[in-house]
C-alpha atoms as a PDB file:
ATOM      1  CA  UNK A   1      50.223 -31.898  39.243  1.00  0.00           C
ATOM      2  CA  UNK A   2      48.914 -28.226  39.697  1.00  0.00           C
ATOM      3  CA  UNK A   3      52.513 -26.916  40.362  1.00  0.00           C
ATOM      4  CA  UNK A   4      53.824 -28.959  37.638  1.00  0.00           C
ATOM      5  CA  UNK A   5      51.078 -27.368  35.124  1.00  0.00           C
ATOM      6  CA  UNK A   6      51.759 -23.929  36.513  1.00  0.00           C
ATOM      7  CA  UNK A   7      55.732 -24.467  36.529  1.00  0.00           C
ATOM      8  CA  UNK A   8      55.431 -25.406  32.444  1.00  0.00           C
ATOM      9  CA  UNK A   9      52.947 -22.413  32.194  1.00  0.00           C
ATOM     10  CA  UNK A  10      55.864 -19.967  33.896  1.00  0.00           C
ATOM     11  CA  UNK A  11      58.462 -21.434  31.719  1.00  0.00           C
ATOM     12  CA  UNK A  12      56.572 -21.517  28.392  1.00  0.00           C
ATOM     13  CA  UNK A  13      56.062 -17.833  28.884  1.00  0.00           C
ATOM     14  CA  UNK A  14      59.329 -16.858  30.323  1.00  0.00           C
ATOM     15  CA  UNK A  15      60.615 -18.080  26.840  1.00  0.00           C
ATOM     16  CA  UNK A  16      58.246 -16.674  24.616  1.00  0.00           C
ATOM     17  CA  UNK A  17      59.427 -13.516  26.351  1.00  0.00           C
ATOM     18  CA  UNK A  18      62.754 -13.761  25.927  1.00  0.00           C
ATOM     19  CA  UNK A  19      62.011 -14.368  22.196  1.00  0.00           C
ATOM     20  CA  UNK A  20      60.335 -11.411  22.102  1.00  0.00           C
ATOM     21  CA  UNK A  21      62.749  -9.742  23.570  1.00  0.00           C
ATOM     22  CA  UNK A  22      65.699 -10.963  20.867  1.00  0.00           C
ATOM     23  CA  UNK A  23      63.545 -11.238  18.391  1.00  0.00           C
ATOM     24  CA  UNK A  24      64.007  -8.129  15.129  1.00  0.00           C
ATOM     25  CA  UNK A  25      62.712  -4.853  15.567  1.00  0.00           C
ATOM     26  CA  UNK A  26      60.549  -4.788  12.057  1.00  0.00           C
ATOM     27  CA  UNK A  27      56.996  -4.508  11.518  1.00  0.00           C
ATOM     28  CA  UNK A  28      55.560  -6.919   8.508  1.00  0.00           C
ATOM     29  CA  UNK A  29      52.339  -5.450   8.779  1.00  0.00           C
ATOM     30  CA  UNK A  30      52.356  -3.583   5.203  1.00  0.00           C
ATOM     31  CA  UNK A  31      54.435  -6.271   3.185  1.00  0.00           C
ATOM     32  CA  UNK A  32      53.761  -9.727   1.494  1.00  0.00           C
ATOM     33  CA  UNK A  33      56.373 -12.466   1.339  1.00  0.00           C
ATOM     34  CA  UNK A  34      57.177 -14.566  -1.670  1.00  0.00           C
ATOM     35  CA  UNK A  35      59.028 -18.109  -1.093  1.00  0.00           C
ATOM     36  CA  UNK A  36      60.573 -20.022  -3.548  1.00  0.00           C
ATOM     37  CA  UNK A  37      57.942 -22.903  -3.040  1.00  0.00           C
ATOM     38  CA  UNK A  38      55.899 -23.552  -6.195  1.00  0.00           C
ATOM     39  CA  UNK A  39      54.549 -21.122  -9.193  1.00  0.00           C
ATOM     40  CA  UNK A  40      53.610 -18.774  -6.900  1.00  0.00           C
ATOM     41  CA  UNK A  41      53.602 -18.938  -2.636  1.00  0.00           C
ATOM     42  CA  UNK A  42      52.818 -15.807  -0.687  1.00  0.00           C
ATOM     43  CA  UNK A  43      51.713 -14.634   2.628  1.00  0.00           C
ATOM     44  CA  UNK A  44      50.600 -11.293   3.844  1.00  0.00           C
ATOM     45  CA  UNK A  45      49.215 -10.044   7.522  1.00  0.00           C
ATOM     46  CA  UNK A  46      47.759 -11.238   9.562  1.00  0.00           C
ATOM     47  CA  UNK A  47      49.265 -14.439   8.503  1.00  0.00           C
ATOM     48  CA  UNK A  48      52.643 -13.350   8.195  1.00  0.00           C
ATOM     49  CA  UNK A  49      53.056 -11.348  11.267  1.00  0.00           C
ATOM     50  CA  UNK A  50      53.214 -14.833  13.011  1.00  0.00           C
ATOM     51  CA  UNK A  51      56.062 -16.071  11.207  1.00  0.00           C
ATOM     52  CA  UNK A  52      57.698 -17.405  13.144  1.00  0.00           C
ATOM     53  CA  UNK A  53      55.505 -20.381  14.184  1.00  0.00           C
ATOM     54  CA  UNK A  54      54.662 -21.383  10.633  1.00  0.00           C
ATOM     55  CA  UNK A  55      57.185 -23.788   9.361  1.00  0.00           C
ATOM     56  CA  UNK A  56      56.730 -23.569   5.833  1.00  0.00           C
ATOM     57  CA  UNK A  57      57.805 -19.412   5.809  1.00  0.00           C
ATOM     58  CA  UNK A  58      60.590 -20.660   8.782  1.00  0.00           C
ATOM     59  CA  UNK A  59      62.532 -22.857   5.924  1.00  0.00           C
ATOM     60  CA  UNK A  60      62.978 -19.406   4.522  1.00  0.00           C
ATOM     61  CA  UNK A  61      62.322 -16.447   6.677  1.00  0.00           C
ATOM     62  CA  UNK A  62      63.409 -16.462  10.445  1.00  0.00           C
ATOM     63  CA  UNK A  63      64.827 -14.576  13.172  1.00  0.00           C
ATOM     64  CA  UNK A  64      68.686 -14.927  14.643  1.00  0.00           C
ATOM     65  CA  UNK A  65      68.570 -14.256  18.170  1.00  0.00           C
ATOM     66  CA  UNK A  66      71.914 -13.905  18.374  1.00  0.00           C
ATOM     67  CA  UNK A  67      72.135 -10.915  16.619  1.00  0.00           C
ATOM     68  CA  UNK A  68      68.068  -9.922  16.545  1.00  0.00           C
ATOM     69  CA  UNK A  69      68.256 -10.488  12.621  1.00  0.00           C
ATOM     70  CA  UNK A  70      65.734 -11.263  10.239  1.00  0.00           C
ATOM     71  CA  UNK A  71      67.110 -13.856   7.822  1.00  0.00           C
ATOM     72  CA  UNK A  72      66.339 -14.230   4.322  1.00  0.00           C
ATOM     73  CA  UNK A  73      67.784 -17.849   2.956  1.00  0.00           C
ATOM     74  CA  UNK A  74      67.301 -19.013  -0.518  1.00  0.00           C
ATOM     75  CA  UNK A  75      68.440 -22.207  -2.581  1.00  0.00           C
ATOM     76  CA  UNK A  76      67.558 -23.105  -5.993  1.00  0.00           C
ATOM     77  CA  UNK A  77      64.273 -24.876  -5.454  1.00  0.00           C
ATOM     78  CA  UNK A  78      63.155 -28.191  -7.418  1.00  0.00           C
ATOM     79  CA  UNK A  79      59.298 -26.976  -7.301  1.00  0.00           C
ATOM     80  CA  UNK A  80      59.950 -23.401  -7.747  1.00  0.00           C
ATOM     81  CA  UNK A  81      59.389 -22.394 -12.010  1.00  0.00           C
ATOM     82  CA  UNK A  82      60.943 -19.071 -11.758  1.00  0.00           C
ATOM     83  CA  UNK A  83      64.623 -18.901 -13.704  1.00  0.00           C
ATOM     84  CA  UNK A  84      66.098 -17.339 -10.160  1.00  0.00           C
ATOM     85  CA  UNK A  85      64.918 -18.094  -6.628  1.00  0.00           C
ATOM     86  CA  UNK A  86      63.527 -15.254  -4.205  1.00  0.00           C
ATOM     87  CA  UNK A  87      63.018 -14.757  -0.862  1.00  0.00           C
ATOM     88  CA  UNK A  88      61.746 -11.182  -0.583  1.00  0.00           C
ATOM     89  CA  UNK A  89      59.193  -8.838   1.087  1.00  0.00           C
ATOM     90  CA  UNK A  90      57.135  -6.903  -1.256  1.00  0.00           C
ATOM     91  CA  UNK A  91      55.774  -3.365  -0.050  1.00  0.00           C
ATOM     92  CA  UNK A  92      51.599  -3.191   0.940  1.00  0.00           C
ATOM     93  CA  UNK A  93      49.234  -0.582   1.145  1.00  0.00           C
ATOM     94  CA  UNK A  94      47.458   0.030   4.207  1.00  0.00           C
ATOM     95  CA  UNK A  95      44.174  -1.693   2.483  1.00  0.00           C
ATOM     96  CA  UNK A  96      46.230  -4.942   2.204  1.00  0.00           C
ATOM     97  CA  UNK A  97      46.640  -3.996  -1.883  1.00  0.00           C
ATOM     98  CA  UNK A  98      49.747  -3.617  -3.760  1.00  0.00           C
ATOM     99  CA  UNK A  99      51.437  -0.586  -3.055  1.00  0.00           C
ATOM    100  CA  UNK A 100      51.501   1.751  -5.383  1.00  0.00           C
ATOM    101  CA  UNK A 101      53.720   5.093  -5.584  1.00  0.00           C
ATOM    102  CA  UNK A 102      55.096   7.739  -7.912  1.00  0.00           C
ATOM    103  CA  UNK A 103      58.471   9.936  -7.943  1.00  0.00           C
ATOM    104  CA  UNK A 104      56.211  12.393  -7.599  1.00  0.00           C
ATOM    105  CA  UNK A 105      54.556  11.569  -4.196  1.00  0.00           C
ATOM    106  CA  UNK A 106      58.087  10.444  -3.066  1.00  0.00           C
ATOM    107  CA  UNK A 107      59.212   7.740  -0.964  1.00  0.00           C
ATOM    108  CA  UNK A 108      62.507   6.584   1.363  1.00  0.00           C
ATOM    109  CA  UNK A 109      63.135   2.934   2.896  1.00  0.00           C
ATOM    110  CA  UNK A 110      66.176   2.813   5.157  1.00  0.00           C
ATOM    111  CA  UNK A 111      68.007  -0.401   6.688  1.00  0.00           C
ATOM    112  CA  UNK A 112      70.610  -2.269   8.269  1.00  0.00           C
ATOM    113  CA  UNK A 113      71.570  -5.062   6.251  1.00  0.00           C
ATOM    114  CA  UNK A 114      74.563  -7.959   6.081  1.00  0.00           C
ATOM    115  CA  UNK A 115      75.579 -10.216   4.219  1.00  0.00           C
ATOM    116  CA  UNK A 116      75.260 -13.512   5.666  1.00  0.00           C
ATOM    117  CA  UNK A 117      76.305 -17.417   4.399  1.00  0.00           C
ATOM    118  CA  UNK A 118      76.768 -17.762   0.575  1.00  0.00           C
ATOM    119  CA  UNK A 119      77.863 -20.433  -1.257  1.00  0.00           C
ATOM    120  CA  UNK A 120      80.811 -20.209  -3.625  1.00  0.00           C
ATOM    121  CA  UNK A 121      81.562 -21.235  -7.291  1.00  0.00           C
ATOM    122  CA  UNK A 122      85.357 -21.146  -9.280  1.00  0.00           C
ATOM    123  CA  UNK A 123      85.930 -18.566  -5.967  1.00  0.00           C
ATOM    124  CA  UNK A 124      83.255 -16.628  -7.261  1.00  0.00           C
ATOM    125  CA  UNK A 125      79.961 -15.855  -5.112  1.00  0.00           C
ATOM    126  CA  UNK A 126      77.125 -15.654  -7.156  1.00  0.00           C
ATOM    127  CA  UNK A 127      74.734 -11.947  -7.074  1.00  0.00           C
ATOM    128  CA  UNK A 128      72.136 -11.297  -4.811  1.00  0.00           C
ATOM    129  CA  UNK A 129      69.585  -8.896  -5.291  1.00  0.00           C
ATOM    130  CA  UNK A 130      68.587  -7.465  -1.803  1.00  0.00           C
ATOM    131  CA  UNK A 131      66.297  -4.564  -2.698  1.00  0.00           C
ATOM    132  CA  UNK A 132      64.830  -3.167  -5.473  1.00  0.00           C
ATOM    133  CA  UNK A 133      62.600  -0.499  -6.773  1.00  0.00           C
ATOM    134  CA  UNK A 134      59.598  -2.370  -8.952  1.00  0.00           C
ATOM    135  CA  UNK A 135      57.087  -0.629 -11.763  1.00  0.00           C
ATOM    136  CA  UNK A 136      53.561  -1.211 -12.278  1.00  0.00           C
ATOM    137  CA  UNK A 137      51.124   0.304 -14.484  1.00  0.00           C
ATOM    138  CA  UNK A 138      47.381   2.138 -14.318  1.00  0.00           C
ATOM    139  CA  UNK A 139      44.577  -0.072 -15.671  1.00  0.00           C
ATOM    140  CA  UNK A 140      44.121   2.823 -18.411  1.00  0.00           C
ATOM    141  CA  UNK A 141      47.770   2.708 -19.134  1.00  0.00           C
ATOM    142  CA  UNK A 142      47.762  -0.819 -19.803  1.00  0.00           C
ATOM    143  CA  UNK A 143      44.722  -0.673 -22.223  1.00  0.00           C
ATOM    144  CA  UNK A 144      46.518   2.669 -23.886  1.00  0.00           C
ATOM    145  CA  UNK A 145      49.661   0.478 -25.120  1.00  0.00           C
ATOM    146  CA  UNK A 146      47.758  -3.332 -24.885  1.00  0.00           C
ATOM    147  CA  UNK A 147      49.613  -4.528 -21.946  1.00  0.00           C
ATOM    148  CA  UNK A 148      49.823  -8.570 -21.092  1.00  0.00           C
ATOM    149  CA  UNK A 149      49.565  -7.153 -17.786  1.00  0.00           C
ATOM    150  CA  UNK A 150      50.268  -3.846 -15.382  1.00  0.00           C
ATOM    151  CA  UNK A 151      53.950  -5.125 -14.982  1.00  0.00           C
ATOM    152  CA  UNK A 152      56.767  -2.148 -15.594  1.00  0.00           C
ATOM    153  CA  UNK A 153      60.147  -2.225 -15.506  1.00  0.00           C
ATOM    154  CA  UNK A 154      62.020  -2.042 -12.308  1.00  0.00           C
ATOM    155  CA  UNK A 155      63.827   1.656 -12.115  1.00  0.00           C
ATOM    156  CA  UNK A 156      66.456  -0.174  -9.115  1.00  0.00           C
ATOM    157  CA  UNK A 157      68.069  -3.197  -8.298  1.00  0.00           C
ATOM    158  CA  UNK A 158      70.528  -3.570  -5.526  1.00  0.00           C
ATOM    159  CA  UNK A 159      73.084  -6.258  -5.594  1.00  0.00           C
ATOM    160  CA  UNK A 160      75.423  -7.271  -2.839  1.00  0.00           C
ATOM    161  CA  UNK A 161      78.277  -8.642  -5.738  1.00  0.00           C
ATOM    162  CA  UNK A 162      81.512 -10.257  -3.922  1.00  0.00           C
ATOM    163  CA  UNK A 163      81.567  -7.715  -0.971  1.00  0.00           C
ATOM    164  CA  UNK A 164      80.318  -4.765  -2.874  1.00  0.00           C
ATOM    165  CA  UNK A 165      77.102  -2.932  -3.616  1.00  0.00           C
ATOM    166  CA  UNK A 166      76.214  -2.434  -6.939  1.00  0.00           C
ATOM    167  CA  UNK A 167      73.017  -0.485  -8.571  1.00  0.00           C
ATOM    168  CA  UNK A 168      71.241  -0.709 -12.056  1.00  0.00           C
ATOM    169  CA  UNK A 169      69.014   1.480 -13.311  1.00  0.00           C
ATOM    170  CA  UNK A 170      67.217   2.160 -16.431  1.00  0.00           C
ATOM    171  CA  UNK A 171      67.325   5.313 -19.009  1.00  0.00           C
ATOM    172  CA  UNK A 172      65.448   5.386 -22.404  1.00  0.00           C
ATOM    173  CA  UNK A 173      66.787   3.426 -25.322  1.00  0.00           C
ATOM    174  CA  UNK A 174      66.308   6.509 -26.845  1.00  0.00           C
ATOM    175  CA  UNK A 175      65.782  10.275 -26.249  1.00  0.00           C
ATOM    176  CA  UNK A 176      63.117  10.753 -29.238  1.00  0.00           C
ATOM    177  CA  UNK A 177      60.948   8.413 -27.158  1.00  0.00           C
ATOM    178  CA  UNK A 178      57.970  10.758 -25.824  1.00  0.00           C
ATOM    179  CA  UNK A 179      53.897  10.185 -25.463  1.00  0.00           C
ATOM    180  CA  UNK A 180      52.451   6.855 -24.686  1.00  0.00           C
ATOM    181  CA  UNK A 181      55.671   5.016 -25.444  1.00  0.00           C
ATOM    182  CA  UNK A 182      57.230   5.891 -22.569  1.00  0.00           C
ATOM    183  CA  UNK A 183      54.938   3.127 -20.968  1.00  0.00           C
ATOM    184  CA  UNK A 184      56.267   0.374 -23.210  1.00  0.00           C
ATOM    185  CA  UNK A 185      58.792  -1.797 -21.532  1.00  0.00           C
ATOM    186  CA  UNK A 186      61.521  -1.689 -24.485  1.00  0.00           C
ATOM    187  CA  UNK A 187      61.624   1.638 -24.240  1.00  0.00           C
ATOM    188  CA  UNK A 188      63.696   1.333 -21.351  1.00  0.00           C
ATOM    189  CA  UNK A 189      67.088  -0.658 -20.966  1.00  0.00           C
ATOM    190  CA  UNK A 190      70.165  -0.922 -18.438  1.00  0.00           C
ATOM    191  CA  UNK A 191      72.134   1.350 -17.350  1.00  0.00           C
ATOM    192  CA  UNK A 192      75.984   0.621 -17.302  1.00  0.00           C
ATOM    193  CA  UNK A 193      75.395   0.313 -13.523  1.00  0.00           C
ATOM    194  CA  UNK A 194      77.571   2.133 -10.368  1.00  0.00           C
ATOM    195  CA  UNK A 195      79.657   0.285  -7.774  1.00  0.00           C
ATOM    196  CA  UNK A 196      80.203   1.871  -4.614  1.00  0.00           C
ATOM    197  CA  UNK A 197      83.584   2.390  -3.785  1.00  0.00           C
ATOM    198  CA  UNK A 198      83.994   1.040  -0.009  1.00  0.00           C
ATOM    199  CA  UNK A 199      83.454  -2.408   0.136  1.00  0.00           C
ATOM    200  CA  UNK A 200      81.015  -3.912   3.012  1.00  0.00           C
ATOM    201  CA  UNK A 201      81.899  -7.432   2.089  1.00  0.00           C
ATOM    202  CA  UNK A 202      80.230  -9.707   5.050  1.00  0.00           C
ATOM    203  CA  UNK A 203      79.588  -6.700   7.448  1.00  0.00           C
ATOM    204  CA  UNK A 204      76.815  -5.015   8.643  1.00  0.00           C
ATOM    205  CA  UNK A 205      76.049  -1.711   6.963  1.00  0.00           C
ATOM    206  CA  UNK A 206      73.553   1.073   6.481  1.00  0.00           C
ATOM    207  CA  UNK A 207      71.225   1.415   3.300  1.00  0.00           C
ATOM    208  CA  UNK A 208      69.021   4.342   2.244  1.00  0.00           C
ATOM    209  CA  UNK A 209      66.627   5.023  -0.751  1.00  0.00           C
ATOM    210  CA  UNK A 210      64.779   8.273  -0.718  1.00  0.00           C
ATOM    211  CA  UNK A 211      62.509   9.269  -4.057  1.00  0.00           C
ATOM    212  CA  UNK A 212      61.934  12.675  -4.708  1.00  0.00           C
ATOM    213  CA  UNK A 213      60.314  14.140  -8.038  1.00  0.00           C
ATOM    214  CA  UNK A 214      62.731  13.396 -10.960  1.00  0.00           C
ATOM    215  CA  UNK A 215      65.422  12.063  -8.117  1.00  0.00           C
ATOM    216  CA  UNK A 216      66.847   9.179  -6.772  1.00  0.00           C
ATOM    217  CA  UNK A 217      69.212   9.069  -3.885  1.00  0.00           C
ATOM    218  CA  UNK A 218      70.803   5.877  -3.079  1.00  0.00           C
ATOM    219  CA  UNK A 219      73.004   5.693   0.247  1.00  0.00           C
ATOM    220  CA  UNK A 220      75.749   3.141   1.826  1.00  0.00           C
ATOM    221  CA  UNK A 221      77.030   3.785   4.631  1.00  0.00           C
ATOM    222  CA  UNK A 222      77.048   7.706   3.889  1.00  0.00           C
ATOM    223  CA  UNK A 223      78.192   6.920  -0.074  1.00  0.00           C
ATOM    224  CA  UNK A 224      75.883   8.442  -2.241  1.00  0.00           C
ATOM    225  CA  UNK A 225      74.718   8.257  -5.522  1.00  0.00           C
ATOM    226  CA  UNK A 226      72.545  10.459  -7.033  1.00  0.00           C
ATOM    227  CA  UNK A 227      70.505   9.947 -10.174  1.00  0.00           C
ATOM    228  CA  UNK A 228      68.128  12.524 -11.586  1.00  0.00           C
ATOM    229  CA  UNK A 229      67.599  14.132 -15.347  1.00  0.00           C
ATOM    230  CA  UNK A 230      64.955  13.831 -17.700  1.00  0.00           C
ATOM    231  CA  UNK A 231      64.511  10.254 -17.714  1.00  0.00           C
ATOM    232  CA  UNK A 232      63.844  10.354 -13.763  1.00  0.00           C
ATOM    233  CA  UNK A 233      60.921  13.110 -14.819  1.00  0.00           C
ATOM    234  CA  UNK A 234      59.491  10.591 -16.819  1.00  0.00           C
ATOM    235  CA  UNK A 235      59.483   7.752 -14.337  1.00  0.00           C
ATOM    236  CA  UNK A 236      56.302   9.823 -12.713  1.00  0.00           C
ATOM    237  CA  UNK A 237      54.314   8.069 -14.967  1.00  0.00           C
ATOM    238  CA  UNK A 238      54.518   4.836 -13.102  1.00  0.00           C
ATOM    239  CA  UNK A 239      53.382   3.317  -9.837  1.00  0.00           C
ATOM    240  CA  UNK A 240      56.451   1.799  -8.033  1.00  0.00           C
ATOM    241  CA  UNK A 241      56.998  -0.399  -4.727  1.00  0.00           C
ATOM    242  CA  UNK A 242      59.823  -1.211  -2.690  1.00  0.00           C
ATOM    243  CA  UNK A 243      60.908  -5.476  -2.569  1.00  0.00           C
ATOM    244  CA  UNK A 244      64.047  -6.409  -0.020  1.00  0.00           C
ATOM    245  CA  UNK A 245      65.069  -9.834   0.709  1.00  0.00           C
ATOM    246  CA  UNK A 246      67.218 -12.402  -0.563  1.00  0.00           C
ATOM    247  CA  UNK A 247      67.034 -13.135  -4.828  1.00  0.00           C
ATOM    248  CA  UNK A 248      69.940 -15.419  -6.020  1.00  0.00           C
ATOM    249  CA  UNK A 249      71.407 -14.692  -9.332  1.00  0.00           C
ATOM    250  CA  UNK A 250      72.383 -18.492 -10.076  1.00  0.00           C
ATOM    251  CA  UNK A 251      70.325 -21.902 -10.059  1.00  0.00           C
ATOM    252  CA  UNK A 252      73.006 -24.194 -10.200  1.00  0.00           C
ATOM    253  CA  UNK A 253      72.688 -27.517  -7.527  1.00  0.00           C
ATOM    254  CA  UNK A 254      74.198 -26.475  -4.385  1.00  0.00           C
ATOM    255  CA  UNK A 255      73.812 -22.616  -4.696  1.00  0.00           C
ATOM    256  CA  UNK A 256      72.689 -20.777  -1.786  1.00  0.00           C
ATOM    257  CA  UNK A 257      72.570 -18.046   0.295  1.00  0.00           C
ATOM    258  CA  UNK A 258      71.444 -15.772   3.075  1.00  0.00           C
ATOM    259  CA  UNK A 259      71.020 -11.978   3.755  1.00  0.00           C
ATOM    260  CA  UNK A 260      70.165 -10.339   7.085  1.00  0.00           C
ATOM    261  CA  UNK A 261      67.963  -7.299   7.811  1.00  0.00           C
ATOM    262  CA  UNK A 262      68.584  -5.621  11.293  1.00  0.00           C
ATOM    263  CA  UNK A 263      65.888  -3.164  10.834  1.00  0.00           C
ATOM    264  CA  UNK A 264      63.609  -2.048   8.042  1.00  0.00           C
ATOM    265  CA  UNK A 265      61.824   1.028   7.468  1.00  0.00           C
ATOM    266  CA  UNK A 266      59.405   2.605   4.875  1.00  0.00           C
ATOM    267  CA  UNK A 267      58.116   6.385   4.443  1.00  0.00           C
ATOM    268  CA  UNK A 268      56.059   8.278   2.162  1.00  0.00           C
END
């Protein structure tokens, strides 16, 4: 009975080794995942750094070993009240706060992401959002134009669209706008968006943000865009975090999808 206990023992942790071993290279410590599970379902370290042994993030965050990915899968969800369904990482603070950082103060995330299952429609695949650049306000800032709350608009979204990566952006609805309006949401709208020209369709590729004061450099691959101007000068005036993961443009029954991050990092 002794050898048999300490045969199990050996093998139990000759396999939790070799997960280890396969397992992604990327360190949740500073981010919070959101599932498409009710109102509102998150989970943050400590809690999250032992993902994979919790079954409820595992429907919707979990490592391939095949290729040491971290998956992000998403379906429209019956319980989940949002309009579009999410699977995403949102960037922390070292306090285990919201992060929160200007144009100013700068900031670069770099990855290796692919494209994984999707489901089809009329031989169209629906969006996904895989990272993004989000806005918050200041407590004053919210009192100074009577916020609901200290949401801002988001200055990026990055959308894997039928084998291509596409980016939107904001600008002012209109140059005159100065002062405290600035803050106020409608004083931004979308750009007509840029497509990069090489397509990655379902493989692997390389992905780079890097914020500098009144710039933003978005990379695939080597392909760059560049955005900068007034409009990016203004942008110092909010707080801003990084989100990647998996959000599904489309709700309809049978929709679904999957994106894969090979490795995920965040500087300031």
């Amino acid at each position: 009975m002794k050898k048999i206990r300490t045969y199990l023992l050996l093998l139990l942790t000759s396999t939790t080794l070799i997960h280890a071993q396969k397992a992604p290279k990327i360190d949740l410590t500073l981010w919070k995942l959101t599932i498409p599970e009710g109102s509102v379902t998150t989970y943050k370290a400590p809690k999250l750094l032992d993902y994979s042994e919790n079954l409820e993030i595992t429907k919707f965050m979990f490592n391939d070993l095949s290729d040491r990915s971290l998956v992000f899968y998403v379906y429209p969800s019956i319980k989940s009240k949002r309009s579009f369904n999410k699977t995403d990482l949102k960037e922390q603070n070292s306090f285990g706060g919201d992060a929160s950082w200007s144009f100013k103060q700068g900031a670069k995330l770099k990855a290796s992401v692919k494209m994984g299952e999707i489901s089809k429609k009329n031989d169209q695949y629906p969006r996904i959002i895989f990272a993004q650049i989000g806005g918050r306000l200041k407590e004053d800032q919210v009192n100074q134009i009577g916020a609901k709350d200290k949401s801002a608009p988001s200055i990026l979204k990055v959308f894997w669209d039928n084998g291509y990566v596409k980016l939107r952006s904001k600008r002012l609805a209109d140059p005159s706008i100065t002062g405290i309006d600035v803050l106020k949401e409608d004083s931004w709208i979308d750009d007509d968006g840029y497509t990069f020209k090489n397509k990655v369709d379902f493989d692997k590729f390389n992905f780079q943000i890097e914020i500098s004061d009144g710039k933003m450099e978005v990379s695939v691959n080597g392909e760059k865009k560049v955005y900068s101007g007034g409009d990016y000068k203004l942008w110092n005036s909010f707080d801003n975090y990084f989100t990647v993961g998996c959000n599904l443009q489309g709700d309809e029954t049978g929709a679904f999808a999957n994106v894969k991050f090979y490795s995920l990092d965040v500087t300031h």
